[in-house]
Protein backbone atom coordinates (compact mmCIF):
# COMPACT_ATOMS: atom_id res chain seq x y z
CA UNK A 1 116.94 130.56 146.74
CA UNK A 2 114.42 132.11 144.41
CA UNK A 3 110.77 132.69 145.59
CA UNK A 4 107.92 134.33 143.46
CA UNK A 5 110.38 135.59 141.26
CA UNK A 6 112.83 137.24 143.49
CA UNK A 7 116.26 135.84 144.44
CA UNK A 8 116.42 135.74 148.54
CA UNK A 9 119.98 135.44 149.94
CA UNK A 10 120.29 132.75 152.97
CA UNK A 11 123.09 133.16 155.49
CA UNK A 12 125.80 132.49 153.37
CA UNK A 13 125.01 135.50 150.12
CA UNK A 14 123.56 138.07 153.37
CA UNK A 15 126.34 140.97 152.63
CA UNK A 16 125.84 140.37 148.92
CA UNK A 17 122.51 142.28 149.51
CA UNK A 18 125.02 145.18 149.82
CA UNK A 19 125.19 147.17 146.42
CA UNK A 20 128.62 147.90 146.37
CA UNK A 21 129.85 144.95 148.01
CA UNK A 22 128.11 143.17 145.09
CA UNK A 23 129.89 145.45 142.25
CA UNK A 24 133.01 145.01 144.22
CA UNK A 25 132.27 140.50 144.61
CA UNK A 26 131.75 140.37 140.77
CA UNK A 27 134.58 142.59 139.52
CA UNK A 28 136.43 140.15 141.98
CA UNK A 29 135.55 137.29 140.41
CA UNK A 30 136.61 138.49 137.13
CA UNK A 31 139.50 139.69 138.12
CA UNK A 32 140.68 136.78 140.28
CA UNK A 33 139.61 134.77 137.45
CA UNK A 34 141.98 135.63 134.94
CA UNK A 35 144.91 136.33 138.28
CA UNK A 36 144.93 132.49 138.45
CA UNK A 37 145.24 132.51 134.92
CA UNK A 38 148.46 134.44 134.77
CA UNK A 39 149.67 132.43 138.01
CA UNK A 40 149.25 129.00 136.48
CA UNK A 41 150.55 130.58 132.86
CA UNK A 42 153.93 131.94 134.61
CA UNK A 43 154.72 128.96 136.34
CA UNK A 44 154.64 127.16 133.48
CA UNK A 45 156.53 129.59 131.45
CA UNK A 46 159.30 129.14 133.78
CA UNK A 47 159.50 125.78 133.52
CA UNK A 48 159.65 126.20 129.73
CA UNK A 49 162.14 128.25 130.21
CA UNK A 50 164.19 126.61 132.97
CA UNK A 51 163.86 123.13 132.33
CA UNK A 52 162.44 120.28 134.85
CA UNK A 53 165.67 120.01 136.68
CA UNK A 54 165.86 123.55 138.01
CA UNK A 55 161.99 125.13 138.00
CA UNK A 56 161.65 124.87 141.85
CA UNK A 57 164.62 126.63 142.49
CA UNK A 58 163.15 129.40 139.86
CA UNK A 59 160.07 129.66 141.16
CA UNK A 60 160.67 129.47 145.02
CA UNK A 61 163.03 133.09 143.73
CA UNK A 62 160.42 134.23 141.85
CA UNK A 63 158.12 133.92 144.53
CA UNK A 64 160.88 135.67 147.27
CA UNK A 65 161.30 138.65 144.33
CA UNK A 66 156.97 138.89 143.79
CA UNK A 67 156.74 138.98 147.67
CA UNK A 68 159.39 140.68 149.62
CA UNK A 69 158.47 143.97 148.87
CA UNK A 70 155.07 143.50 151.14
CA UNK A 71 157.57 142.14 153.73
CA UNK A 72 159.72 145.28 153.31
CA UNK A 73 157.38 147.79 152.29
CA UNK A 74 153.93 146.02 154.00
CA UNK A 75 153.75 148.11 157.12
CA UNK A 76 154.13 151.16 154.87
CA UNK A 77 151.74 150.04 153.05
CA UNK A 78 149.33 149.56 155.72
CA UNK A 79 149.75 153.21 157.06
CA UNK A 80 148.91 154.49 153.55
CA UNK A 81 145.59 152.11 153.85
CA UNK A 82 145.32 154.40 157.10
CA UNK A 83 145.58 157.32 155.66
CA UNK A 84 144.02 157.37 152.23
CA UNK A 85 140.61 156.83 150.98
CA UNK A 86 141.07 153.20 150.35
CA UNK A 87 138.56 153.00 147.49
CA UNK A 88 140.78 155.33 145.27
CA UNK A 89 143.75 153.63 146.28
CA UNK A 90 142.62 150.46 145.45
CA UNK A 91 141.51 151.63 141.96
CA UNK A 92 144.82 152.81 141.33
CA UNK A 93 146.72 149.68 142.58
CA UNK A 94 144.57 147.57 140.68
CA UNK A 95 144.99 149.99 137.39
CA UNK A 96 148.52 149.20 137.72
CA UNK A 97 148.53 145.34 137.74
CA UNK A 98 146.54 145.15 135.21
CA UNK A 99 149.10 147.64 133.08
CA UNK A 100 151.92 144.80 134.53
CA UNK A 101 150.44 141.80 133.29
CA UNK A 102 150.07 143.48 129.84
CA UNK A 103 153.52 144.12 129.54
CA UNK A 104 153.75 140.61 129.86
CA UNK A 105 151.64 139.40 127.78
CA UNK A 106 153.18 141.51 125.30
CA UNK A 107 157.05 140.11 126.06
CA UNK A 108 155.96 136.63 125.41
CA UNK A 109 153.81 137.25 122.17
CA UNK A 110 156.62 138.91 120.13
CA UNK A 111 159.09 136.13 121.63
CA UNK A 112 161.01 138.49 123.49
CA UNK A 113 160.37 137.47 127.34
CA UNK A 114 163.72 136.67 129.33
CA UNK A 115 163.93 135.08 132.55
CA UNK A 116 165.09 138.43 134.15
CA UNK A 117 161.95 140.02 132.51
CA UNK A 118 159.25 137.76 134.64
CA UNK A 119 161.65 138.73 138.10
CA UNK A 120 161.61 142.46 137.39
CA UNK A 121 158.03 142.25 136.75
CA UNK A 122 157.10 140.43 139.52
CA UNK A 123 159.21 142.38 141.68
CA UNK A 124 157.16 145.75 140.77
CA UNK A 125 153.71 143.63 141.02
CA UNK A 126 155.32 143.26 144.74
CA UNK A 127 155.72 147.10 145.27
CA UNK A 128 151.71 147.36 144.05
CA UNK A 129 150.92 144.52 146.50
CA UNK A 130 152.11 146.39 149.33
CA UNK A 131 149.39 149.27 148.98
CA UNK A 132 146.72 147.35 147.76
CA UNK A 133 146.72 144.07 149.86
CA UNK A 134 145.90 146.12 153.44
CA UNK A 135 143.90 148.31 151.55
CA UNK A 136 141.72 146.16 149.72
CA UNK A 137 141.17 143.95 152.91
CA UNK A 138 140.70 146.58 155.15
CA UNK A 139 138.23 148.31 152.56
CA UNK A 140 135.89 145.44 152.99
CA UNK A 141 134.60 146.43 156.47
CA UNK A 142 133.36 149.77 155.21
CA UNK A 143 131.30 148.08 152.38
CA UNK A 144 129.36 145.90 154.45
CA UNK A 145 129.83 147.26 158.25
CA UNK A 146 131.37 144.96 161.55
CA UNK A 147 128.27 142.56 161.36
CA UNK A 148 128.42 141.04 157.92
CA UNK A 149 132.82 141.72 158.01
CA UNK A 150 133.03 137.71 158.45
CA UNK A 151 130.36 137.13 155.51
CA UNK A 152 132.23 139.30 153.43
CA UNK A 153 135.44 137.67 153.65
CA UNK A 154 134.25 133.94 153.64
CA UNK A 155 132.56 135.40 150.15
CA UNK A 156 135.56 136.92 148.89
CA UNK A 157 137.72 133.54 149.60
CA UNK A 158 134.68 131.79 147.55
CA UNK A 159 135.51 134.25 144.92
CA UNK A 160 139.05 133.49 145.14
CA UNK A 161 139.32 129.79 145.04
CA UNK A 162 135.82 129.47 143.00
CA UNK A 163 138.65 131.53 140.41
CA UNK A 164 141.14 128.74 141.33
CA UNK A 165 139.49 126.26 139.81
CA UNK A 166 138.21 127.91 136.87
CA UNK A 167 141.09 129.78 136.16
CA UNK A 168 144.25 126.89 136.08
CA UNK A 169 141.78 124.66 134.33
CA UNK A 170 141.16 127.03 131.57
CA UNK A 171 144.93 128.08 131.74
CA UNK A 172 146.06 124.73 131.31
CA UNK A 173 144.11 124.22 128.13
CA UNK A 174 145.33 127.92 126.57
CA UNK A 175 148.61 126.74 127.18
CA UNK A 176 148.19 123.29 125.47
CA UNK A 177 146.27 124.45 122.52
CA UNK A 178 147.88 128.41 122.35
CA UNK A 179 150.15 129.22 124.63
CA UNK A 180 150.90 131.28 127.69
CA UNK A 181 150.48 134.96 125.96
CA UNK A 182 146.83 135.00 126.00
CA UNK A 183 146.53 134.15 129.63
CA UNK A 184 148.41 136.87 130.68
CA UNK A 185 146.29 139.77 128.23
CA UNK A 186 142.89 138.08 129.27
CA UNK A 187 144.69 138.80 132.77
CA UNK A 188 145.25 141.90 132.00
CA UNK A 189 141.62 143.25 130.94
CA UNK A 190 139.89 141.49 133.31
CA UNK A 191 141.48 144.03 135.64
CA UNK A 192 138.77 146.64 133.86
CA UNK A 193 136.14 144.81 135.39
CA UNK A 194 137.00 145.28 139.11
CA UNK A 195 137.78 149.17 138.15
CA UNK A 196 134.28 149.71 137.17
CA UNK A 197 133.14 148.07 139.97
CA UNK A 198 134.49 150.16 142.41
CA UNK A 199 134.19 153.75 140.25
CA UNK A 200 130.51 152.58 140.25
CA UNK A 201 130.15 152.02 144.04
CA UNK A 202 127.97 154.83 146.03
CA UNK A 203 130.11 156.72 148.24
CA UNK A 204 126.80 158.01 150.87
CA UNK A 205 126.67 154.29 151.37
CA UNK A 206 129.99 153.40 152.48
CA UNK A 207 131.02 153.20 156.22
CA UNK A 208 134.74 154.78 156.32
CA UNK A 209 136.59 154.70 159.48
CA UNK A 210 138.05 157.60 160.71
CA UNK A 211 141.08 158.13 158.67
CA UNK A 212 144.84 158.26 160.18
CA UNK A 213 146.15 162.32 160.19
CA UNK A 214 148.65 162.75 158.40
CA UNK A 215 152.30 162.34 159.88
CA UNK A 216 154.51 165.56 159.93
CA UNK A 217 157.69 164.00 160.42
CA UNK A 218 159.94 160.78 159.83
CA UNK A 219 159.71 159.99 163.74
CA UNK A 220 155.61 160.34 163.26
CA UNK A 221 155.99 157.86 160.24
CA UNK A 222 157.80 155.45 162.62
CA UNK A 223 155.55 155.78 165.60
CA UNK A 224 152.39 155.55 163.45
CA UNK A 225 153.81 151.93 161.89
CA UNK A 226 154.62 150.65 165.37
CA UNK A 227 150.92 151.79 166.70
CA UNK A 228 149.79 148.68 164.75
CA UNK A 229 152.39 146.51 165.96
CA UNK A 230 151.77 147.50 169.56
CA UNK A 231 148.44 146.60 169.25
CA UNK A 232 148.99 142.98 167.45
CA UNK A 233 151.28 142.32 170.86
CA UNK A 234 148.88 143.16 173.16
CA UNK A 235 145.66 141.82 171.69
CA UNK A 236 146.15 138.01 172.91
CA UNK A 237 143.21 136.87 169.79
CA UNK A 238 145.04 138.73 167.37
CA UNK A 239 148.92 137.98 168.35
CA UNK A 240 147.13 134.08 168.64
CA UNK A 241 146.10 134.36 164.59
CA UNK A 242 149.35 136.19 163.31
CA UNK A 243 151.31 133.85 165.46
CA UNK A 244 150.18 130.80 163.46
CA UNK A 245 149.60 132.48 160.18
CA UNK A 246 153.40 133.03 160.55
CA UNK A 247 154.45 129.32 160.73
CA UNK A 248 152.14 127.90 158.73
CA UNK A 249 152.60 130.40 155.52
CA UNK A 250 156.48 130.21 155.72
CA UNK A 251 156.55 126.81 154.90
CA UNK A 252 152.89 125.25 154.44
CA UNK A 253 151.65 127.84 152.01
CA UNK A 254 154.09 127.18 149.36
CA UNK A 255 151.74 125.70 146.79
CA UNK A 256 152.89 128.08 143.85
CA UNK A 257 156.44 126.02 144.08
CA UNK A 258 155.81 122.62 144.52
CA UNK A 259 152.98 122.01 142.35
CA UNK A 260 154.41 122.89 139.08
CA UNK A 261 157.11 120.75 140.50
CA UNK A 262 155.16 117.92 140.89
CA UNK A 263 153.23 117.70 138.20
CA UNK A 264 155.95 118.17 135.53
CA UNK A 265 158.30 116.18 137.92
CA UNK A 266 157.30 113.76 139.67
CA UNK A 267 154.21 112.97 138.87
CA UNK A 268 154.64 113.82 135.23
CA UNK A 269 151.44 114.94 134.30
CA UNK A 270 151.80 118.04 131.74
CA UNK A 271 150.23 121.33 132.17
CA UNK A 272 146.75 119.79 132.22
CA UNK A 273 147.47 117.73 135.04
CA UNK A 274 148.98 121.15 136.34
CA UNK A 275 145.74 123.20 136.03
CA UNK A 276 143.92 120.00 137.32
CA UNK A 277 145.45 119.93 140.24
CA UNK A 278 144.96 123.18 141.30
CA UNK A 279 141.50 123.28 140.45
CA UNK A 280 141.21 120.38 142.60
CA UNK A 281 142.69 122.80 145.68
CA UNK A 282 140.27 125.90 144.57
CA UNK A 283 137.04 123.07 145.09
CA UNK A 284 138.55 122.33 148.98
CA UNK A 285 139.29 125.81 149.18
CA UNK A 286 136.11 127.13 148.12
CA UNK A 287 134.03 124.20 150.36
CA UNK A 288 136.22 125.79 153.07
CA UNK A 289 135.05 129.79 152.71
CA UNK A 290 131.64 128.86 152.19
CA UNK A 291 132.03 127.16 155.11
CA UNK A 292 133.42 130.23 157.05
CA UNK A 293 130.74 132.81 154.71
CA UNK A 294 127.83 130.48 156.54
CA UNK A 295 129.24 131.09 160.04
CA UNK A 296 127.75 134.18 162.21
CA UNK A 297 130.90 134.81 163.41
CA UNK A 298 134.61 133.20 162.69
CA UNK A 299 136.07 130.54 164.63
CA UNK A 300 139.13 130.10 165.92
CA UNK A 301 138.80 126.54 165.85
CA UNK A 302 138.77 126.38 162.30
CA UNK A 303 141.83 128.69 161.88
CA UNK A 304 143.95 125.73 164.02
CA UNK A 305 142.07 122.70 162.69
CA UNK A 306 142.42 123.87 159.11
CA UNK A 307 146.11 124.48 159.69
CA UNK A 308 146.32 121.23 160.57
CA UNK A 309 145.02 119.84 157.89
CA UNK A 310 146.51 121.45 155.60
CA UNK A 311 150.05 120.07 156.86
CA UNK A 312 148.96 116.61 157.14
CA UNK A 313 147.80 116.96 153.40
CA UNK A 314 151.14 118.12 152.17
CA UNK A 315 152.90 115.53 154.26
CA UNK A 316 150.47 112.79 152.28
CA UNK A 317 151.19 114.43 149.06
CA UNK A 318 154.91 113.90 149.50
CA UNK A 319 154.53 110.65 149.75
CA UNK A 320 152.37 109.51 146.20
CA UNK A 321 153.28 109.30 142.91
CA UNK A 322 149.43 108.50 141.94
CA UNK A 323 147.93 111.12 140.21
CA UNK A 324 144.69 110.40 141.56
CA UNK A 325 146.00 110.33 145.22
CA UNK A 326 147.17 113.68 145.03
CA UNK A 327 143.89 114.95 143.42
CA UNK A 328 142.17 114.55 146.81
CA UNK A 329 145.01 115.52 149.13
CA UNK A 330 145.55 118.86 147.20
CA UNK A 331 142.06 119.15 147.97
CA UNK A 332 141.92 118.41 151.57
CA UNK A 333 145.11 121.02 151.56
CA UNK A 334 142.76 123.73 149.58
CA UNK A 335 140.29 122.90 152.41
CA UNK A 336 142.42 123.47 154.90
CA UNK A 337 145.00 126.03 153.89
CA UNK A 338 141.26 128.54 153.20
CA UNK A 339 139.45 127.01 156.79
CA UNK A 340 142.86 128.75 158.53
CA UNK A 341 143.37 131.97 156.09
CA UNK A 342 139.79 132.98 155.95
CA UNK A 343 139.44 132.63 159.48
CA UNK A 344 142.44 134.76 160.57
CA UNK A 345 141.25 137.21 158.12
CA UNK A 346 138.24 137.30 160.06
CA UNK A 347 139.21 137.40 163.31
CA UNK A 348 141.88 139.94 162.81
CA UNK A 349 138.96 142.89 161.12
CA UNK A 350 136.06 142.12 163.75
CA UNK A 351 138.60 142.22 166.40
CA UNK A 352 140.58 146.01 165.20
CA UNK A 353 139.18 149.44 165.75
CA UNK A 354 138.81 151.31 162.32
CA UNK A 355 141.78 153.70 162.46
CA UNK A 356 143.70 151.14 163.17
CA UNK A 357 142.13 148.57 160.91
CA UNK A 358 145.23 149.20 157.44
CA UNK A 359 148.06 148.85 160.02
CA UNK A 360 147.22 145.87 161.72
CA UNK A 361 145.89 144.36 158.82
CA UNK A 362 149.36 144.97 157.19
CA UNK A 363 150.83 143.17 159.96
CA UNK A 364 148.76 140.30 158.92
CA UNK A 365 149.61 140.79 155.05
CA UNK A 366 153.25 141.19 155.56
CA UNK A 367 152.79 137.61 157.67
CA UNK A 368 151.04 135.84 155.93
CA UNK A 369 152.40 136.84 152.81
CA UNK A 370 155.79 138.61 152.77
CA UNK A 371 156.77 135.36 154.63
CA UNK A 372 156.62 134.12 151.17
CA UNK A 373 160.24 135.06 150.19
CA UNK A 374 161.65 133.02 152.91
CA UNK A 375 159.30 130.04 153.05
CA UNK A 376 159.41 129.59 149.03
CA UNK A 377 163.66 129.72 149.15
CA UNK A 378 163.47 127.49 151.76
CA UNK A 379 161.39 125.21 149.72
CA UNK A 380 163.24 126.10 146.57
CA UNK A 381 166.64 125.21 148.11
CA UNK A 382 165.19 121.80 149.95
CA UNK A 383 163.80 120.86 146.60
CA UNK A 384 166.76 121.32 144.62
CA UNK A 385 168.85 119.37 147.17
CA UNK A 386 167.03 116.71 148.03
CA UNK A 387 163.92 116.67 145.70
CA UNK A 388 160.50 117.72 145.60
CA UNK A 389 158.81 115.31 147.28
CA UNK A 390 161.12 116.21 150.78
CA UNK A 391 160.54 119.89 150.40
CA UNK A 392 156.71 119.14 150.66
CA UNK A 393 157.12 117.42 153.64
CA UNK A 394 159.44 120.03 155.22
CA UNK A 395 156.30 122.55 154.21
CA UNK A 396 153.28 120.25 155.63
CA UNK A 397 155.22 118.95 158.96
CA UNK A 398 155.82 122.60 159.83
CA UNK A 399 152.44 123.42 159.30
CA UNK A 400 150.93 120.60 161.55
CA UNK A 401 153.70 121.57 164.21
CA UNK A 402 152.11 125.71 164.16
CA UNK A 403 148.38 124.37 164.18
CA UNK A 404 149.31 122.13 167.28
CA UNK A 405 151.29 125.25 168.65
CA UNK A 406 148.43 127.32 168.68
CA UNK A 407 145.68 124.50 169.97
CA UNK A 408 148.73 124.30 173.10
CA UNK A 409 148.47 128.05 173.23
CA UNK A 410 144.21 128.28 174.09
CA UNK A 411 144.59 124.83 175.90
CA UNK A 412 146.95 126.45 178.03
CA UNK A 413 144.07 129.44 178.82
CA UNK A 414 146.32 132.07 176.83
CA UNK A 415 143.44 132.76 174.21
CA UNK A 416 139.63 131.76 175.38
CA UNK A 417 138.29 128.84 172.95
CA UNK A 418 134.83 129.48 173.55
CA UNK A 419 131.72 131.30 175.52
CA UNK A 420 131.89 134.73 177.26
CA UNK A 421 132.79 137.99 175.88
CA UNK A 422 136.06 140.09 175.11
CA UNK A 423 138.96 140.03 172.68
CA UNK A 424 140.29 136.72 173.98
CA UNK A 425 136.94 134.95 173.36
CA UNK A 426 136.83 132.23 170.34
CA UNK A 427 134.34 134.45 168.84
CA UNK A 428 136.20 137.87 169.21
CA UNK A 429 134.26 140.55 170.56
CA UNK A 430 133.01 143.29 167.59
CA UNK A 431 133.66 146.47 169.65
CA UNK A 432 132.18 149.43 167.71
CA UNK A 433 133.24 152.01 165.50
CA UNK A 434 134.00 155.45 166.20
CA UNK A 435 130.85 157.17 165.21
CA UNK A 436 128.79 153.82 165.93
CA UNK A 437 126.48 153.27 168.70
CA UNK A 438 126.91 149.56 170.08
CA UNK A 439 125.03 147.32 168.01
CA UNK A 440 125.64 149.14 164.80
CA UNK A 441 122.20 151.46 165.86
CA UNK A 442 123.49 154.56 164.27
CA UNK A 443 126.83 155.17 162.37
CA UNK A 444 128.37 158.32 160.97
CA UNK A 445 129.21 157.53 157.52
CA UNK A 446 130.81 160.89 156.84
CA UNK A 447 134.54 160.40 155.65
CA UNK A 448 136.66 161.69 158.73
């Protein structure tokens, strides 16, 4: 809203009135921006490459190579998070994607990209993911403090699936008109843009937890990953989220496989039909974090529900070979598959103590996605056996059995779906920092 002049910031925008939450949100959206570029762009370039009859087995590997080193490397990852200043660390994770996707881009524009390129490539991506994906998540508590941490990450999913649509759209035309080459360089420098914003941000205004000592020894290493663990297991809100995050991502998640799929398959609409229907996910998706962004505090209820509805969409999807028909499925699955991920997201970082905040979110990360690798075989292999359309309902009837699972779970009194207080409340308690008086009265932003 704008008034005399002056651009006031409702419930939905209130941690954007953070500075360098706002350098960090619009870097973001640049960056995510040309991301979804790149994504739409390789998935088509394998199918170039590949040919109709084999692209979902191709891309359910590529997506196992791109994604199991956060399942083997995540917790490691998550105790760096821990231990680092997370600011610099992102920097230099996100320096070195962008560095990745210009090699790319480079490969394909003198002709020389290989099918073995795109899997090594993605495979080191995966080693940078590791690092930067419980970094960069758990990084977002100290820009904006426990009481706008649910805000923040409803905003960033806008960013992300506001990117979605613009970004396969615009892909899909590059492609038709140009080629694939250019999506992956203007990947590659919009990377500069998320740089700047965080070498710009204010350090005296960040809120860093206290920061993970150092381990001495292999057996400290060990103890400090399984400190995260431990606390997933016996946090009955948290174990609740990662439970069903775990289902539904193996299999229900596996839109970067069977879209490609089938839209050069079976529905047989060409690379603009592609990019059209994942835009048509990113505008359900980003309904779906607004949604969450507008909320005081996350909801548990949508985390099941939009599991749910997510499955049910795939399970419709499977069975049309109407273009427009699967326009507005994919987008009740972009609605749901965001309701469920930005809520765990949620949940999980108003629920976690700050030292812990890099581990446990890594146990989330290497859940939600280093299940990727088996989920995206497992639709890869379905798919090639017995065709696309029954490797997306494999994927969606899954991910209506895990929503239902965890709905069982809090009817059963396991996890409390609403009213009173404590980490097994619907709500989640926000206990405070280290350094922070309840209520966020005073905090110690001095870097531990």
């Amino acid at each position: 809203m704008i008034i005399g002049g002056r651009v006031r910031l409702g419930a939905t925008g209130r941690a954007l009135k953070r500075r360098n939450f706002r350098l960090f949100f619009f870097g973001q959206l640049i960056s995510v921006t040309g991301t979804w570029m790149q994504s739409t762009a390789q998935a088509w370039l394998v199918l170039t490459l590949v040919g109709k009859q084999d692209v979902a087995f191709y891309l359910g590997l590529l997506g196992a190579v791109q994604f199991l080193p956060v399942l083997v490397l995540g917790m490691f990852g998550g105790m760096i998070a821990d231990l680092m200043p997370k600011r610099q660390t992102v920097v230099a994770t996100q320096i070195a994607a962008g560095l990745l996707a210009l090699v790319l881009a480079g490969l394909v524009y003198f002709g020389a990209v290989q099918v073995w390129e795109i899997f090594a490539l993605g495979l080191v991506l995966g080693i940078v993911n590791a690092v930067d994906m419980p970094t960069r998540q758990s990084f977002v508590v100290e820009m904006v403090g426990r009481e706008d941490v649910a805000n923040a990450v409803g905003l960033n999913s806008a960013v992300f699936n506001a990117a979605r649509i613009v970004g396969p759209a615009v892909a899909g035309i590059l492609i038709a008109v140009i080629g694939t080459a250019l999506c992956f360089f203007l990947n590659s420098i919009s990377y500069v843009a998320v740089v700047a914003g965080l070498l710009m941000m204010r350090d005296d205004e960040l809120m860093p937890a206290q920061r993970l000592p150092m381990p001495r020894s292999v057996s400290a290493v060990r103890e400090n990953m399984a400190e995260g663990l431990a606390y997933v297991w016996r946090t009955p809100i948290v174990l609740l989220v990662v439970g069903v995050v775990a289902i539904v991502s193996t299999f229900g998640m596996n839109f970067n496989v069977v879209l490609p799929a089938m839209a050069g398959g079976v529905l047989d609409v060409g690379s603009v039909g592609f990019g059209l229907l994942t835009a048509a996910m990113g505008v359900g998706a980003l309904i779906a974090a607004l949604i969450v962004a507008a909320g005081e505090r996350p909801r548990i209820r949508l985390l099941l529900g939009g599991a749910i509805l997510m499955g049910a969409a795939e399970v419709a999807l499977s069975m049309t070979r109407l273009f427009p028909v699967a326009l507005f499925v994919v987008f009740l699955a972009g609605l749901g598959a965001v309701a469920m991920a930005a809520s765990a997201n949620a949940l999980i970082q108003v629920t976690v103590p700050g030292p812990l905040r890099g581990r446990v979110m890594a146990v989330y990360t290497t859940i939600s996605v280093g299940s990727t690798p088996v989920g995206n075989t497992v639709t890869g292999v379905v798919g090639a056996g017995y065709g696309t359309p029954a490797a997306v309902f494999v994927d969606g009837f899954v991910a209506v059995l895990g929503g239902v699972a965890g709905v069982f779970a809090v009817w059963r009194g396991g996890v409390r779906a609403g009213g009173g207080e404590g980490r097994s409340s619907e709500t989640a308690e926000m206990a405070p920092e280290p350094g922070q008086a309840v209520g966020g009265v005073a905090a110690d932003r001095s870097k531990a």
